[in-house]
Protein backbone atom coordinates (compact mmCIF):
# COMPACT_ATOMS: atom_id res chain seq x y z
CA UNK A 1 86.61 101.20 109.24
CA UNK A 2 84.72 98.00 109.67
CA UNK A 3 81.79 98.91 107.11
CA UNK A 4 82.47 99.59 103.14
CA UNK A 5 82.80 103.03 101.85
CA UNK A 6 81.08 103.75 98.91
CA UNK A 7 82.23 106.31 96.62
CA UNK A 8 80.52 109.72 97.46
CA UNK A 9 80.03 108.65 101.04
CA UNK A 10 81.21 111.61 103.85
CA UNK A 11 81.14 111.41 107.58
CA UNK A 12 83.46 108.02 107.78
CA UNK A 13 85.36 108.50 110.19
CA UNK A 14 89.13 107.32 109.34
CA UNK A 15 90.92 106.89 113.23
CA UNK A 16 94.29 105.28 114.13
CA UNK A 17 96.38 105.57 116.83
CA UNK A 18 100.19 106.86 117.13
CA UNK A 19 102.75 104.38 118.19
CA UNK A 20 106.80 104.90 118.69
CA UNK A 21 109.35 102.76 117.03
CA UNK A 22 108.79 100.61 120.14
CA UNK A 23 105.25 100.41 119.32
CA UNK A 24 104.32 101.99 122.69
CA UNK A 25 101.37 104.46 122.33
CA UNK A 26 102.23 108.18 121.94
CA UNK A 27 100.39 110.75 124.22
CA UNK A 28 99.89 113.61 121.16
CA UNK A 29 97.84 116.35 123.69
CA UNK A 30 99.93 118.67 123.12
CA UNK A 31 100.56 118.03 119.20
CA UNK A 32 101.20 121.33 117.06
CA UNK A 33 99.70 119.49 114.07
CA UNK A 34 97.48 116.33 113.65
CA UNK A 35 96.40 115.59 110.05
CA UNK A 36 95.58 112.20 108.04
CA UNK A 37 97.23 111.71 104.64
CA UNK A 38 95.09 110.20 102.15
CA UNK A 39 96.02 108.58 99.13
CA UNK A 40 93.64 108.37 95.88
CA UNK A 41 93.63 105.20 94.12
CA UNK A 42 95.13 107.56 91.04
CA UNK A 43 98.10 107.96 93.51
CA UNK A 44 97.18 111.50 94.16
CA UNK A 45 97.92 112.65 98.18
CA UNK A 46 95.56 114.73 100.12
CA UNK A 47 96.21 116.07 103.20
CA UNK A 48 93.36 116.55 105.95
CA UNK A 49 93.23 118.34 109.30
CA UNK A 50 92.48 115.53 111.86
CA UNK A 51 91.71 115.90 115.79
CA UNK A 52 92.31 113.76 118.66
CA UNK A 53 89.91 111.75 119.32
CA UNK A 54 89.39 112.17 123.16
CA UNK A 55 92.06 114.20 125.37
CA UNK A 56 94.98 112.95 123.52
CA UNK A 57 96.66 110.67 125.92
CA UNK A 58 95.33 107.52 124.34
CA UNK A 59 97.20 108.52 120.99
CA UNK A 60 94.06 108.36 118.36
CA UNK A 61 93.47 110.85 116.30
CA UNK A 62 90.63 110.49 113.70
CA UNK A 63 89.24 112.64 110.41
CA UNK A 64 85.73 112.75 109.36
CA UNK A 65 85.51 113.03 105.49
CA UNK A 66 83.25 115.84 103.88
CA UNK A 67 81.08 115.90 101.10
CA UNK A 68 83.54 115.07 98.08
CA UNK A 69 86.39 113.91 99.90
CA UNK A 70 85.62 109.89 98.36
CA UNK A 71 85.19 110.79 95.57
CA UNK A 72 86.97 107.85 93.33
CA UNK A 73 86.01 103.88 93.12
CA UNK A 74 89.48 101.31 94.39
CA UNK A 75 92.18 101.35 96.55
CA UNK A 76 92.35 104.13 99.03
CA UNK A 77 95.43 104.56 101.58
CA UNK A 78 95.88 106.39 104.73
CA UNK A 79 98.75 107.45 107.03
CA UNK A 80 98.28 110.05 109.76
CA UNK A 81 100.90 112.47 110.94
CA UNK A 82 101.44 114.16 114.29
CA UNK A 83 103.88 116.67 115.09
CA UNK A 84 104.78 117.48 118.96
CA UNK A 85 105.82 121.22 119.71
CA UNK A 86 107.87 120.93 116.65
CA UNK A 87 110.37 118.23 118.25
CA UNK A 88 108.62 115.08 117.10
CA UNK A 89 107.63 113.99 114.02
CA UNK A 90 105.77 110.81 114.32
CA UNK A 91 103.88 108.76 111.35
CA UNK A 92 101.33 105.75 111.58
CA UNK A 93 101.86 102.67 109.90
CA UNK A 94 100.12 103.23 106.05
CA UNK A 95 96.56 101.57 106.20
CA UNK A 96 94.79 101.20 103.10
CA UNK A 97 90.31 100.36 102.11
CA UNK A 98 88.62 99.50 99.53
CA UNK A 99 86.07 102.13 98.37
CA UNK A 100 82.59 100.26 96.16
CA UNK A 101 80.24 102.02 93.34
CA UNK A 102 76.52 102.29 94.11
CA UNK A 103 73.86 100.89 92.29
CA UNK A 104 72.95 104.25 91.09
C-alpha cells in the first residue's frame, strides 16, 4: 500500500504474493482457501476472505477492506494464508502499516 490509510477508509486493497521457503513464487490457482489475516493495533486478529488477484499463477492474492474493517488509529499487521487442496499450507511473510486520524 503505497498511500496512507486513514482510519474509516474501505476499498484499500491489501495484496502480497506467496513465496516457498526458497522464496520462489507459489502458483495458488487451485488454492482451497485464500484469506488475509489482519492484526488490530489492540492485538486483536481478523480473518478475511481474499482472492487471487489474476489467474493465480503469479501467486498474489489481495483483499479489499469494507466499510468498518479500519476501524482503529496505529499499527496494523497483515499475513495472508493459502491452502492448496488441503496438502499445502503456505503463509506470507507478516507485513505491517500505519493507519492516520482525519481532521474530522
Amino acid at each position: 500500500m503505497s498511500s496512507p490509510v486513514h482510519v474509516d477508509d474501505f476499498g484499500t486493497v491489501i495484496r502480497t504474493t506467496i513465496k516457498d521457503q526458497d522464496n520462489v513464487i507459489v502458483d495458488v490457482s487451485s488454492a482451497t482457501t485464500i484469506q488475509i489475516i489482519l492484526r488490530t493495533p489492540k492485538g486483536e486478529f481478523v480473518t478475511k476472505t481474499a482472492s487471487n488477484t489474476t489467474d493465480g499463477t503469479n501467486g498474489q492474492i489481495q483483499y479489499t477492506t469494507l466499510d468498518g474493517d479500519i476501524d482503529e488509529i496505529g499499527t496494523w499487521g497483515f499475513q495472508a494464508r493459502v491452502v492448496l487442496s488441503g496438502t499445502q499450507d503456505f503463509k506470507s511473510s507478516i507485513h505491517q502499516f500505519e493507519v492516520v486520524s482525519n481532521l474530522e
